[in-house]
Protein backbone atom coordinates (compact mmCIF):
# COMPACT_ATOMS: atom_id res chain seq x y z
CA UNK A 1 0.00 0.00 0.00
CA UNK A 2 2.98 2.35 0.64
CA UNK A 3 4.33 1.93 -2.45
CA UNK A 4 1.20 2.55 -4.29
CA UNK A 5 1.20 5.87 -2.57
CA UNK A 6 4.39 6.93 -3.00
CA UNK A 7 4.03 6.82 -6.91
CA UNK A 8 0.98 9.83 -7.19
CA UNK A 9 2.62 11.69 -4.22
CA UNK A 10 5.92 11.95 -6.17
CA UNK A 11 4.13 13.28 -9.16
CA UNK A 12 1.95 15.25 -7.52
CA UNK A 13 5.51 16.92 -6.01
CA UNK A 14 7.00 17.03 -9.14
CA UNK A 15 3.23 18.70 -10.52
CA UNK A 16 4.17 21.25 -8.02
CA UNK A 17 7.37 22.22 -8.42
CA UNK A 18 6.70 22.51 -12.38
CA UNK A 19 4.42 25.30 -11.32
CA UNK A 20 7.66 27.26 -9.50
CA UNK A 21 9.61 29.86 -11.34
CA UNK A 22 12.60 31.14 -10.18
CA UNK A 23 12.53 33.84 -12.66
CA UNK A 24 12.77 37.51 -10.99
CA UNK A 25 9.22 38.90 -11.21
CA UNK A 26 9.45 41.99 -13.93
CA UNK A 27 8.82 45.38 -13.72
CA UNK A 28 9.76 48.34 -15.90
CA UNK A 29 12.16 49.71 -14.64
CA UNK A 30 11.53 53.56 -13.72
CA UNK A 31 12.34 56.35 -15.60
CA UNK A 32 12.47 60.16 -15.22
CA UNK A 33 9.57 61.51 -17.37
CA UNK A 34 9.15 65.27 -18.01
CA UNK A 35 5.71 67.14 -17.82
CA UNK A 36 5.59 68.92 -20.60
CA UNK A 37 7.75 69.27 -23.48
CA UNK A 38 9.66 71.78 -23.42
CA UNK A 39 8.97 73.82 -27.00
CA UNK A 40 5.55 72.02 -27.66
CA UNK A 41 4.16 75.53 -27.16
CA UNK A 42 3.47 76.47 -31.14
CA UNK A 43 2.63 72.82 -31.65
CA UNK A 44 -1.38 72.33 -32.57
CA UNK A 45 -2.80 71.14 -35.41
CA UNK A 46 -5.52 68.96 -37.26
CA UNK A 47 -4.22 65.73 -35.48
CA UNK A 48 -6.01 64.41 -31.83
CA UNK A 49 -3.96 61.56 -30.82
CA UNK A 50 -5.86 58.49 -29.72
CA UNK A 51 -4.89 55.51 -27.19
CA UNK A 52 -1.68 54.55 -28.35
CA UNK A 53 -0.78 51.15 -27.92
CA UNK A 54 2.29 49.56 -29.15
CA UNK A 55 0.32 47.18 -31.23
CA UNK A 56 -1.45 50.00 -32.99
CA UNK A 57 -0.63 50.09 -36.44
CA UNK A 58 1.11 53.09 -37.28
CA UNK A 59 -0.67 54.32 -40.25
CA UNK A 60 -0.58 56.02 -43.69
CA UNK A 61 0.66 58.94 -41.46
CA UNK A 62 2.56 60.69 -45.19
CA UNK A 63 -0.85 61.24 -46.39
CA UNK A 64 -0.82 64.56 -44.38
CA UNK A 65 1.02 65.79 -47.36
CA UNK A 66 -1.51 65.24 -49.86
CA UNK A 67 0.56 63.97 -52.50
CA UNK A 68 -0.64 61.26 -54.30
CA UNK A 69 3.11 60.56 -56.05
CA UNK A 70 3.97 60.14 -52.22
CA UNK A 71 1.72 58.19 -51.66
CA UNK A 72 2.59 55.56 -54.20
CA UNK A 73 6.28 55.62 -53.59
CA UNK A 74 5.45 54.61 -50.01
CA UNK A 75 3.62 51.88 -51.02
CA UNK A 76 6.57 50.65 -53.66
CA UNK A 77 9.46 50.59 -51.12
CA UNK A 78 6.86 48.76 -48.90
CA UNK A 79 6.69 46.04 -51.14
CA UNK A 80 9.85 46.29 -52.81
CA UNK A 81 12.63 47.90 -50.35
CA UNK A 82 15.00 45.03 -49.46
CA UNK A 83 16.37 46.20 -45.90
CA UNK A 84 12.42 45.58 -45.00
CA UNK A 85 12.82 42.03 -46.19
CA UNK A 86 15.59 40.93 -44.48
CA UNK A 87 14.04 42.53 -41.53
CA UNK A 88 10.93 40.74 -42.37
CA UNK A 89 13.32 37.52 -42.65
CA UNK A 90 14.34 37.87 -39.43
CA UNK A 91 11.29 38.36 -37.71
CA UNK A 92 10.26 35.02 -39.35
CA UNK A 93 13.48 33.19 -38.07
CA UNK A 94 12.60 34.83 -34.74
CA UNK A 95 9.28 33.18 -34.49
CA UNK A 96 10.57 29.79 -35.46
CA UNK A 97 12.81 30.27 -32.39
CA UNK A 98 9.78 30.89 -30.45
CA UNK A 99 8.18 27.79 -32.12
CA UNK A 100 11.02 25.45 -31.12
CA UNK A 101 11.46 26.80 -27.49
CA UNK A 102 7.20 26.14 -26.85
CA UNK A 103 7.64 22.75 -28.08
CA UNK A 104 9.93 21.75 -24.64
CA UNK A 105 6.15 22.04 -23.12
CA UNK A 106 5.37 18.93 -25.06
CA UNK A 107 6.91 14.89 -25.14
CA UNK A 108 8.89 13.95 -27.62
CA UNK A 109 7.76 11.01 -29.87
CA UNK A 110 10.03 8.70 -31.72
CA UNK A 111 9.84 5.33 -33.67
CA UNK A 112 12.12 2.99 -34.99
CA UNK A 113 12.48 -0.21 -36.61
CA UNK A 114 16.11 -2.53 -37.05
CA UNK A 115 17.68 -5.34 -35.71
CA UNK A 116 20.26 -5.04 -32.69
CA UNK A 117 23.19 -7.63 -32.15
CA UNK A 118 23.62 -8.30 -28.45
CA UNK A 119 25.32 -10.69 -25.89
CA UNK A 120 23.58 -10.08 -22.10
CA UNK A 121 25.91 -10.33 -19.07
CA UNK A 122 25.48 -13.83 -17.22
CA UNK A 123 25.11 -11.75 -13.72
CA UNK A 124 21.77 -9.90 -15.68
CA UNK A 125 20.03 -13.22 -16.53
CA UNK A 126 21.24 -14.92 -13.31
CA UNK A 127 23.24 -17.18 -14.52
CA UNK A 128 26.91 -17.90 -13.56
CA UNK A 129 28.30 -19.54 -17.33
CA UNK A 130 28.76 -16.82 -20.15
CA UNK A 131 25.72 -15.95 -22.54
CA UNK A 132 25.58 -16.64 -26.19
CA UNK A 133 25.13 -13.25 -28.57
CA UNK A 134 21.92 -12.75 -30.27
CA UNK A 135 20.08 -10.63 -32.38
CA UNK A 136 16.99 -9.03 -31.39
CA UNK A 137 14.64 -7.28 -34.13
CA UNK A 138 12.87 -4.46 -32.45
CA UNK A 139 9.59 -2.12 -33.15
CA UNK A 140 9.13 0.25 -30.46
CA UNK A 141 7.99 3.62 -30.08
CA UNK A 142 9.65 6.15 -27.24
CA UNK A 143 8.65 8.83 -25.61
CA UNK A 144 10.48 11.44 -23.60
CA UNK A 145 9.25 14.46 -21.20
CA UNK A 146 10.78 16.64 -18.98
CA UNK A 147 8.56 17.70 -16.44
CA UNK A 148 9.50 21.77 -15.75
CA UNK A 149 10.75 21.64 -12.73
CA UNK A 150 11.76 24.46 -11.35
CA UNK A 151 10.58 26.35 -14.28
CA UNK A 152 13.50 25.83 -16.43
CA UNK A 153 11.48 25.32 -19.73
CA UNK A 154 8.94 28.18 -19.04
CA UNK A 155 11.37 31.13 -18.68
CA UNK A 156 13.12 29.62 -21.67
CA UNK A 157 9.58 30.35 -23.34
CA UNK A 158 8.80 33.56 -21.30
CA UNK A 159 12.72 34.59 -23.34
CA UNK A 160 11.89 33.36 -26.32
CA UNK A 161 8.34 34.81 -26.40
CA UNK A 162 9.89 38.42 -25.17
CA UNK A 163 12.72 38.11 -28.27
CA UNK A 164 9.72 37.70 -30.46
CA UNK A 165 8.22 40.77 -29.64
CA UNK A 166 10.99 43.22 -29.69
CA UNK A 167 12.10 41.88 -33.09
CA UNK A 168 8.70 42.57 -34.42
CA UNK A 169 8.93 46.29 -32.50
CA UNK A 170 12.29 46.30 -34.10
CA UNK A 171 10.62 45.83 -37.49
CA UNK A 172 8.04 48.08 -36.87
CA UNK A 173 10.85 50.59 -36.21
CA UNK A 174 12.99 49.99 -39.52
CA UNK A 175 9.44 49.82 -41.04
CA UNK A 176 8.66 53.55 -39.62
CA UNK A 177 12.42 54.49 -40.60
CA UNK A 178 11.50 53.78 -44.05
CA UNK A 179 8.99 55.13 -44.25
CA UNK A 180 10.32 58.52 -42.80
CA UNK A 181 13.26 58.03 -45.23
CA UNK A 182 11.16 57.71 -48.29
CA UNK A 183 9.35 61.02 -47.52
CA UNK A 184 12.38 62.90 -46.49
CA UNK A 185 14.38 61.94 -49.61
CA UNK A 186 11.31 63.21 -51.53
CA UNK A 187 10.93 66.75 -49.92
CA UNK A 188 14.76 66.87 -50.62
CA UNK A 189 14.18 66.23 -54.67
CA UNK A 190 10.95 68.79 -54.40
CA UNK A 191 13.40 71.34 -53.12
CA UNK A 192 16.39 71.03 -55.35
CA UNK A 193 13.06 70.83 -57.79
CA UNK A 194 12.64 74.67 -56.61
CA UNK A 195 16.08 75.64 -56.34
CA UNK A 196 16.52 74.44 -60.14
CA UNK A 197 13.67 76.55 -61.06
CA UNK A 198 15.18 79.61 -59.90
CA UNK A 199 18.47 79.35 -61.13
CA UNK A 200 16.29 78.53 -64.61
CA UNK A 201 14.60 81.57 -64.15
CA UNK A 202 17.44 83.77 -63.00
CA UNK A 203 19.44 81.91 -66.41
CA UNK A 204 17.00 83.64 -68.98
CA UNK A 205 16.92 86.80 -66.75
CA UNK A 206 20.87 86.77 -67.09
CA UNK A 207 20.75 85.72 -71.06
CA UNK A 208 18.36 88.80 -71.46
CA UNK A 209 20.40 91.15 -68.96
CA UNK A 210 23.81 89.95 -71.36
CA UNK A 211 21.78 90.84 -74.75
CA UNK A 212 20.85 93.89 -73.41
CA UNK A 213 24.66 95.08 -72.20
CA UNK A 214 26.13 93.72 -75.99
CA UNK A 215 23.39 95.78 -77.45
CA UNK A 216 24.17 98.82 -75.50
CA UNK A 217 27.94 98.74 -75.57
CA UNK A 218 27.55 98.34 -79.48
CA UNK A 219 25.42 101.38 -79.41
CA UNK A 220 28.29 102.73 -77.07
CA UNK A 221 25.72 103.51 -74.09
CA UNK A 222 27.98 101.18 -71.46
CA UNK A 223 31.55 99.92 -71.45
CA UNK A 224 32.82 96.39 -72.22
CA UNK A 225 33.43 95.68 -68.53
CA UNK A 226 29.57 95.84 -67.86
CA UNK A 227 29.34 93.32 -70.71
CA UNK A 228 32.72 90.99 -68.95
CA UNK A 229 30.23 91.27 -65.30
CA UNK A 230 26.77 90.25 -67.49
CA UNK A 231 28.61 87.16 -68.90
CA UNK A 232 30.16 86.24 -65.52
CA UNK A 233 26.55 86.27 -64.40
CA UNK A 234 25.14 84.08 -66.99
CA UNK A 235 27.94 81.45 -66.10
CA UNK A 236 27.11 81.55 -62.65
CA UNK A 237 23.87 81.15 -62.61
CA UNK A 238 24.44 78.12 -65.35
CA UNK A 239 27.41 76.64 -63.01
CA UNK A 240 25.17 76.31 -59.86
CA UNK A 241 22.14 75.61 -61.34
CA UNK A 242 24.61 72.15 -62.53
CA UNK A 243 25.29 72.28 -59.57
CA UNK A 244 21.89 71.64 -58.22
CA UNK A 245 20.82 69.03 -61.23
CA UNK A 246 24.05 66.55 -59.78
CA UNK A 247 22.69 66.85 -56.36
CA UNK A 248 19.37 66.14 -57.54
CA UNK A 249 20.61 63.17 -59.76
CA UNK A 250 21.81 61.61 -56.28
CA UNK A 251 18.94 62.45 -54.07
CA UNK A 252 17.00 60.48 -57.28
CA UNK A 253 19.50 57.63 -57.10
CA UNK A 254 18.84 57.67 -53.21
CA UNK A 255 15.02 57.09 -53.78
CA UNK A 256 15.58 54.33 -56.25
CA UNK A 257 17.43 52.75 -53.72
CA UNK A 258 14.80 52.69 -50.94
CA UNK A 259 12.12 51.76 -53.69
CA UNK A 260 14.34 48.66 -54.22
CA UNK A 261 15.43 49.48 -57.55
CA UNK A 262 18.33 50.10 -59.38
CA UNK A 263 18.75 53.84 -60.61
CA UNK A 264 18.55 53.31 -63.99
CA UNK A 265 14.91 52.08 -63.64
CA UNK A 266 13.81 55.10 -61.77
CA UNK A 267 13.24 58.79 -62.50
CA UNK A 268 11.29 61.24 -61.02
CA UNK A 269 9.30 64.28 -62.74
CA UNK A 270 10.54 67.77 -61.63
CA UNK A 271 7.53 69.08 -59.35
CA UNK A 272 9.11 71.96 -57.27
CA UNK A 273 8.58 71.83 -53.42
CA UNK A 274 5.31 74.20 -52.40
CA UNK A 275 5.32 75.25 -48.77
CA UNK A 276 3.94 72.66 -46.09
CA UNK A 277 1.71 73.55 -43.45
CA UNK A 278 1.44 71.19 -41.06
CA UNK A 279 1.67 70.71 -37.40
CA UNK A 280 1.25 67.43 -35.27
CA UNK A 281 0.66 67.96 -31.91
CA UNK A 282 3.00 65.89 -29.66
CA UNK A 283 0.67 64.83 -27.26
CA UNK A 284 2.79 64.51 -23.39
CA UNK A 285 5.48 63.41 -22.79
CA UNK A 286 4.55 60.04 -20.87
CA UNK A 287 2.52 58.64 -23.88
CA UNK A 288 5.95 57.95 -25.63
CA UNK A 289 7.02 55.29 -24.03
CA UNK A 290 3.97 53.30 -25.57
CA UNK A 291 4.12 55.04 -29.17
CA UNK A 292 7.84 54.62 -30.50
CA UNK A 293 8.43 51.44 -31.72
CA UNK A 294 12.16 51.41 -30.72
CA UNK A 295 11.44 52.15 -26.67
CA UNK A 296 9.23 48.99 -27.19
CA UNK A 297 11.98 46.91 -28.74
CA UNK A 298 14.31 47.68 -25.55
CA UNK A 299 11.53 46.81 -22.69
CA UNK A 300 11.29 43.73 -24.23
CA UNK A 301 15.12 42.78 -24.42
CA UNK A 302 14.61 43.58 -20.83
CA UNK A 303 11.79 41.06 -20.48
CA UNK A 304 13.79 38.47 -22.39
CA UNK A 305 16.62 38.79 -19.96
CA UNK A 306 14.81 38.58 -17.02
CA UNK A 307 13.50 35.33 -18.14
CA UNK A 308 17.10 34.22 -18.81
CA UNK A 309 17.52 35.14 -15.09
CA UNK A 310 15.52 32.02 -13.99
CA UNK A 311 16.78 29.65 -16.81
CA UNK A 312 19.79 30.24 -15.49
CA UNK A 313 18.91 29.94 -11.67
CA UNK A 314 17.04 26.96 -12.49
CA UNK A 315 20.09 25.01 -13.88
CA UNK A 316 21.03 24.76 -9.74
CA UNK A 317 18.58 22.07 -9.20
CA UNK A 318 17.66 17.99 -10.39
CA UNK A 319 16.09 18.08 -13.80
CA UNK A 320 13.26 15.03 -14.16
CA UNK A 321 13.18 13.42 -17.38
CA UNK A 322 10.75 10.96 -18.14
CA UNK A 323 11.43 8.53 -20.77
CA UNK A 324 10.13 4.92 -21.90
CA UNK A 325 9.57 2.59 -24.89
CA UNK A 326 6.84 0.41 -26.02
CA UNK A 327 6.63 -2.37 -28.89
CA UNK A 328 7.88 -5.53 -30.04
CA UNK A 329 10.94 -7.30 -29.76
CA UNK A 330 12.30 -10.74 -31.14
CA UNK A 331 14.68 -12.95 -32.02
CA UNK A 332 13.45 -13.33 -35.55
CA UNK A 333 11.83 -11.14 -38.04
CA UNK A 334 9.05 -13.70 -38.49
CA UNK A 335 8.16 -13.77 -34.91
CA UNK A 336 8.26 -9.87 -34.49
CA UNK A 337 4.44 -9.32 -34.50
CA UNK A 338 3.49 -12.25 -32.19
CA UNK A 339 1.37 -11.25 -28.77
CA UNK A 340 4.06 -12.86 -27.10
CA UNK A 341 7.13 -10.50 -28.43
CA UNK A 342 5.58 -7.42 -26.33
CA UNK A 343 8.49 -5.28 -24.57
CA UNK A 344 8.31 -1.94 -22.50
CA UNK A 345 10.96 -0.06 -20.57
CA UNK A 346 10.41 2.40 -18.38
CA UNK A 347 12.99 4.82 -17.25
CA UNK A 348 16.41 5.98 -19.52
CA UNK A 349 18.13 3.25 -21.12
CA UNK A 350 21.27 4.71 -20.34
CA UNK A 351 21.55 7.78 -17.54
CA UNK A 352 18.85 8.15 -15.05
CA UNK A 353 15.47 9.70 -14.48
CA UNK A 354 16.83 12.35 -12.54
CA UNK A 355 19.73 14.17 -12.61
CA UNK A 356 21.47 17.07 -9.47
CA UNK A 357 24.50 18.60 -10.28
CA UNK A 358 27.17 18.75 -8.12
CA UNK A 359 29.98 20.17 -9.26
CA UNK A 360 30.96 21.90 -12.43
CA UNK A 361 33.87 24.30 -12.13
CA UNK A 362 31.47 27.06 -11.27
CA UNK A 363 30.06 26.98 -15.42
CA UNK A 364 26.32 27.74 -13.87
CA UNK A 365 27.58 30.02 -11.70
CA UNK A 366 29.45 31.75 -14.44
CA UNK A 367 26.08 31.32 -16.62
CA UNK A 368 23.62 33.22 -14.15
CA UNK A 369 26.22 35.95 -13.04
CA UNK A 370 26.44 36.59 -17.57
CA UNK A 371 22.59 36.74 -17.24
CA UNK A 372 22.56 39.20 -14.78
CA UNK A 373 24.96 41.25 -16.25
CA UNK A 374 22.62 40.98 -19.30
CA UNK A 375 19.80 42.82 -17.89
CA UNK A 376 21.65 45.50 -16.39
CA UNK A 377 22.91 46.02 -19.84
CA UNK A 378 19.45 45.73 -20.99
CA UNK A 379 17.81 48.18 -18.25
CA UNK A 380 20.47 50.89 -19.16
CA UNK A 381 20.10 50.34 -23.23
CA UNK A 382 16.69 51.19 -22.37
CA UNK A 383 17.01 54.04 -20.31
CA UNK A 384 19.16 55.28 -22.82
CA UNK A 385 16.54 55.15 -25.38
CA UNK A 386 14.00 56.49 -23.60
CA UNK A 387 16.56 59.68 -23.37
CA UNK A 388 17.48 59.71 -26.67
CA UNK A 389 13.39 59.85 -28.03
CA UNK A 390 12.70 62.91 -25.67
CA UNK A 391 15.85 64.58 -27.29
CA UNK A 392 14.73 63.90 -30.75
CA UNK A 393 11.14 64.84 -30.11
CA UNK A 394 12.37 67.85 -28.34
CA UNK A 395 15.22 68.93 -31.44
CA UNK A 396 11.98 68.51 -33.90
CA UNK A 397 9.95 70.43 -31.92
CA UNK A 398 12.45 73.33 -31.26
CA UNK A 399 13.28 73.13 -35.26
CA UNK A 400 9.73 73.53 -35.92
CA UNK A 401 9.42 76.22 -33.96
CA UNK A 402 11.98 78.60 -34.92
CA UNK A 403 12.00 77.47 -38.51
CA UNK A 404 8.17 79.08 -38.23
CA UNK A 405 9.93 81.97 -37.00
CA UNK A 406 12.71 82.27 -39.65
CA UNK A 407 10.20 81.68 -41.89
CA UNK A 408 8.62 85.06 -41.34
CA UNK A 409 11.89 86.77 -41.36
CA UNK A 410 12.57 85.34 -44.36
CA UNK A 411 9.59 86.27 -46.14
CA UNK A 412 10.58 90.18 -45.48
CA UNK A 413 13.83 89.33 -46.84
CA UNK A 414 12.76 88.35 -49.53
CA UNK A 415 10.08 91.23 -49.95
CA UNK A 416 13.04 93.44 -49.16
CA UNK A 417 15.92 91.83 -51.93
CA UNK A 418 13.13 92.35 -54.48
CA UNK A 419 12.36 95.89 -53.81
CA UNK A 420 16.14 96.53 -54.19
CA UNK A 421 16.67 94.77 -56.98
CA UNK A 422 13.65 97.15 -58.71
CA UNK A 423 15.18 100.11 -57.25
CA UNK A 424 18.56 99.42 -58.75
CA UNK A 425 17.37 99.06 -62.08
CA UNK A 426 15.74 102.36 -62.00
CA UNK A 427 18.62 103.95 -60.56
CA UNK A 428 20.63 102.27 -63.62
CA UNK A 429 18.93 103.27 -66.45
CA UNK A 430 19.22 106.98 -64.45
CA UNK A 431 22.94 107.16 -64.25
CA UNK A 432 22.92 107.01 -60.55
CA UNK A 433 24.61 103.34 -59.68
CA UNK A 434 26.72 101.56 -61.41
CA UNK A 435 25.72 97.90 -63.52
CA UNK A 436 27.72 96.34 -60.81
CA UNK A 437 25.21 97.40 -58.29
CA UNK A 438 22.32 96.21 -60.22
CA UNK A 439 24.29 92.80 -60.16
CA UNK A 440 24.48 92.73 -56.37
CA UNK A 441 21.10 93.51 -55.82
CA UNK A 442 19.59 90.34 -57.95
CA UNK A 443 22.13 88.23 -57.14
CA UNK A 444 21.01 89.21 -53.46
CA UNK A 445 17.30 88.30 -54.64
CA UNK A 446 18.20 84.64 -56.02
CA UNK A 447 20.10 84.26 -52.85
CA UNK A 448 17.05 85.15 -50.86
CA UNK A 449 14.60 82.98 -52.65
CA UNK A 450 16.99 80.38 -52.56
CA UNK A 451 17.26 80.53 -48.55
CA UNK A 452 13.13 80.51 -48.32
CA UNK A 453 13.13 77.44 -50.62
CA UNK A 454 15.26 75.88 -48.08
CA UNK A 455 13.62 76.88 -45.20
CA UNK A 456 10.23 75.52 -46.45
CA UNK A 457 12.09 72.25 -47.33
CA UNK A 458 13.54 71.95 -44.13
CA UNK A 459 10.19 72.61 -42.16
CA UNK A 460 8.56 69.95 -44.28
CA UNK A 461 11.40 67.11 -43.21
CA UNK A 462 11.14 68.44 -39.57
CA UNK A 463 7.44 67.60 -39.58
CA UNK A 464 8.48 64.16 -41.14
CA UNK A 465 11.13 64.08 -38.32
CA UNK A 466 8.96 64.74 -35.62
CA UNK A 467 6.20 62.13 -36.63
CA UNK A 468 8.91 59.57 -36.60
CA UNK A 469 10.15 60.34 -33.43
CA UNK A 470 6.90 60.69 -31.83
CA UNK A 471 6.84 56.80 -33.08
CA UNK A 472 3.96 57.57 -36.39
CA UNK A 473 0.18 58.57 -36.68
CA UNK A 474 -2.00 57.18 -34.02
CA UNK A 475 -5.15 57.46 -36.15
CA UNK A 476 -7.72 54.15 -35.17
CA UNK A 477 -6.55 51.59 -37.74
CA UNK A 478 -8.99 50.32 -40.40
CA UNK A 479 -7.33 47.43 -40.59
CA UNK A 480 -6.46 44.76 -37.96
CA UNK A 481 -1.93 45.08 -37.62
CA UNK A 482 -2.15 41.17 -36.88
CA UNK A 483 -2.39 38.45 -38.70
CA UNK A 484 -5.52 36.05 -37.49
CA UNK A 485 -2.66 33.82 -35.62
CA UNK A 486 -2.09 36.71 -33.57
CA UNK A 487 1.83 37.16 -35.68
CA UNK A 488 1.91 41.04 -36.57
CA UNK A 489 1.36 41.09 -40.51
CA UNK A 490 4.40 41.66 -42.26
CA UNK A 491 4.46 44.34 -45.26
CA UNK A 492 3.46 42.98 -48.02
CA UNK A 493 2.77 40.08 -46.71
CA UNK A 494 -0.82 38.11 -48.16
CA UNK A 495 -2.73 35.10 -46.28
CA UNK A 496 -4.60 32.94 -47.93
């Protein structure tokens, strides 16, 4: 009767013990979190921020350009951009990993089939002359489980769930970074679109100025050195706007690249930049920790680590393996199926059920002190992220701001070169200035327009700048960002 009892009570101890963890219990670690940002005061706009959640989907946040050719390069490097794939790649390899740690939750199963040559000791089969070899045909199925004690196998899990889901916030991040690239690279073609546009126009203003000096110094109204500074102009202008066709070849060539193609298969349409109004209100401070995807990708490296915490602690104690074997067994292949060629073992054929370790030259000890060390790195990476988002939120913000502000100083500039410009002409054709001064003046004037052109453009990538570092558009998604197995749906990726 004892023994009967002592079979259940050992597995309902061993039950118990698989409940155990010895994992740390988790918490976020705490971070200093301002109020208020600091330069958010000019920041308002058409946008009302929802929840967020980190498994919101982000958004066609670029349509607040309202461009359709935007628009559809987005969705080509979506589909096409290959640093997305590979991410996508590894996300996938990352959730096979998570695949093969869950399946330590479950027995193994094995079958076999094959004959075995074997000689038994004498001492096994009681007998004190030697034994004779034989061979033995075998059909057996095996099983093996290893019940969790001490939690070994569910913090291996816990990890391996927590990798999972800061490589899919990781993707989500080089997704966003994309996507931020993609629009930036744009606004920079739409302004060397402008820029080229003025140097075209200030080229036929220059051609016209130079026919007008060779007229007049053939008519002998002006001397040959006004005609020397007119075609000094001209070249000028030509030189730089050159200049600003080469940098817009390689802005082009940059945009091919994030479209995944190769710059001879891409070209772009001149379509000078137009100024951008919009604002995106930042929302406070605390919500992002839960909007950028990045801050998400370190809290769960810190997750994972923890977890790694109690593998390692539970290497310390016995590990329970439960194996056995079930089938047929005989001395001929004839025979193998008979009722009377049944065989079982319980229990390892070689090692033993359970297993303690003793001594190892301190290699667990070594193992758990590395995972320690692990999530203090971990717990500072992510404090050091968190810092670095409020700095970039706060730069974009402070850009925005005082970009608004140069703006309107650079409007009166502008207003003012033009004026000057007029005025000098007058004064020319009255004798009172000199050609060089009329030179000055609408050089001044390109120069000015130039500087607004760039202003604009810059605005424009500091809104696309901001969005990204306030982590993307928190608009309620139409569509679901998972896939119905719960797996966040990959870009471009279909399901049938």
């Amino acid at each position: 009767m004892t023994r009967t009892l002592q079979t259940p009570a050992l597995m309902l101890f061993a039950l118990v013990l698989a409940g155990c963890s010895l994992a740390p219990k988790y918490e976020r670690p705490e971070v200093a979190v301002p109020d208020a940002w600091r330069h958010a005061g000019e920041v308002a706009g058409p946008w009302k921020p929802a929840q967020p959640s980190e498994h919101a989907e982000r958004g066609e946040w670029w349509r607040v350009f309202d461009d359709a050719q935007l628009n559809a390069l987005q969705h080509e490097a979506l589909s096409a951009n290959q640093d997305l794939q590979a991410a996508a790649a590894r996300l996938r390899q990352s959730r096979a990993l998570l695949g093969n740690a869950r399946a330590d939750r479950f027995p193994t199963v094995e079958a076999g089939f094959g004959p075995t040559r074997q000689r038994p000791s004498p001492a096994s089969q009681g007998l004190a002359a030697d034994t004779d070899a034989a061979t033995l045909w075998r059909a057996q199925a095996g099983v093996r489980y290893e019940i969790d004690l001490f939690g070994r196998v569910e913090s291996t899990v816990s990890a391996a769930t927590a990798s999972n889901q800061r490589d899919e916030a990781l993707y989500r991040s080089l997704l966003l970074a994309l996507q931020a690239d993609v629009a930036q690279t744009w606004l920079t073609i739409r302004e060397l679109d402008a820029e080229q546009a003025l140097y075209a126009n200030a080229v036929d203003l220059r051609a016209e100025a130079l026919h007008l000096m060779e007229r007049r110094f053939e008519e002998g109204f002006t001397s040959e050195l006004d005609v020397a500074r007119s075609r000094t102009e001209l070249a000028t202008a030509q030189s730089e706007s050159l200049a600003v066709a080469r940098r817009r070849t390689l802005a082009e060539h940059a945009l091919a690249l994030l479209l995944g193609k190769a710059p001879a298969e891409f070209t772009l349409a001149p379509d000078p930049l137009l100024r951008v109004a919009v604002r995106v209100p930042a929302g406070v401070p605390s919500e992002l920790l839960e909007r950028r995807p990045d801050i998400a990708a370190a809290e769960r490296a810190m997750a994972a680590a923890n977890a790694r915490i109690g593998a390692a602690r539970a290497a310390f104690y016995p590990s329970l393996v439960l194996t056995g074997s079930a089938g047929y067994e005989s001395a001929s292949l004839g025979d193998l199926l008979d009722w009377s060629s049944r065989a079982f073992v319980l229990g390892p054929v070689a090692g033993t059920i359970a297993s303690l370790p003793i001594f190892d030259g301190g290699r667990r000890q070594a193992n758990l002190e590395r995972s320690r060390a692990e999530w203090e790195e971990e717990v500072a990476n992510y404090r050091q992220t968190v810092l670095t988002a409020f700095r970039e939120v706060e730069d974009h913000l402070a850009s925005l701001d005082l970009l608004g502000r140069r703006t309107a100083a650079q409007n009166e500039a502008v207003t003012a070169a033009r004026r000057a410009a007029a005025l000098s002409r007058i004064q020319y054709r009255e004798g009172d200035v000199g050609y060089l001064d009329v030179i000055e003046a609408e050089r001044n004037v390109l120069q000015q327009q130039r500087v607004a052109v760039q202003i604009d453009a810059e605005r424009a990538r500091s809104v696309v700048g901001l969005i990204r570092a306030m982590g993307g558009s928190w608009d309620a998604p139409s569509v679901p960002a998972t896939t119905d197995d719960g797996y966040l749906r990959l870009a471009g990726e279909t399901r049938g």
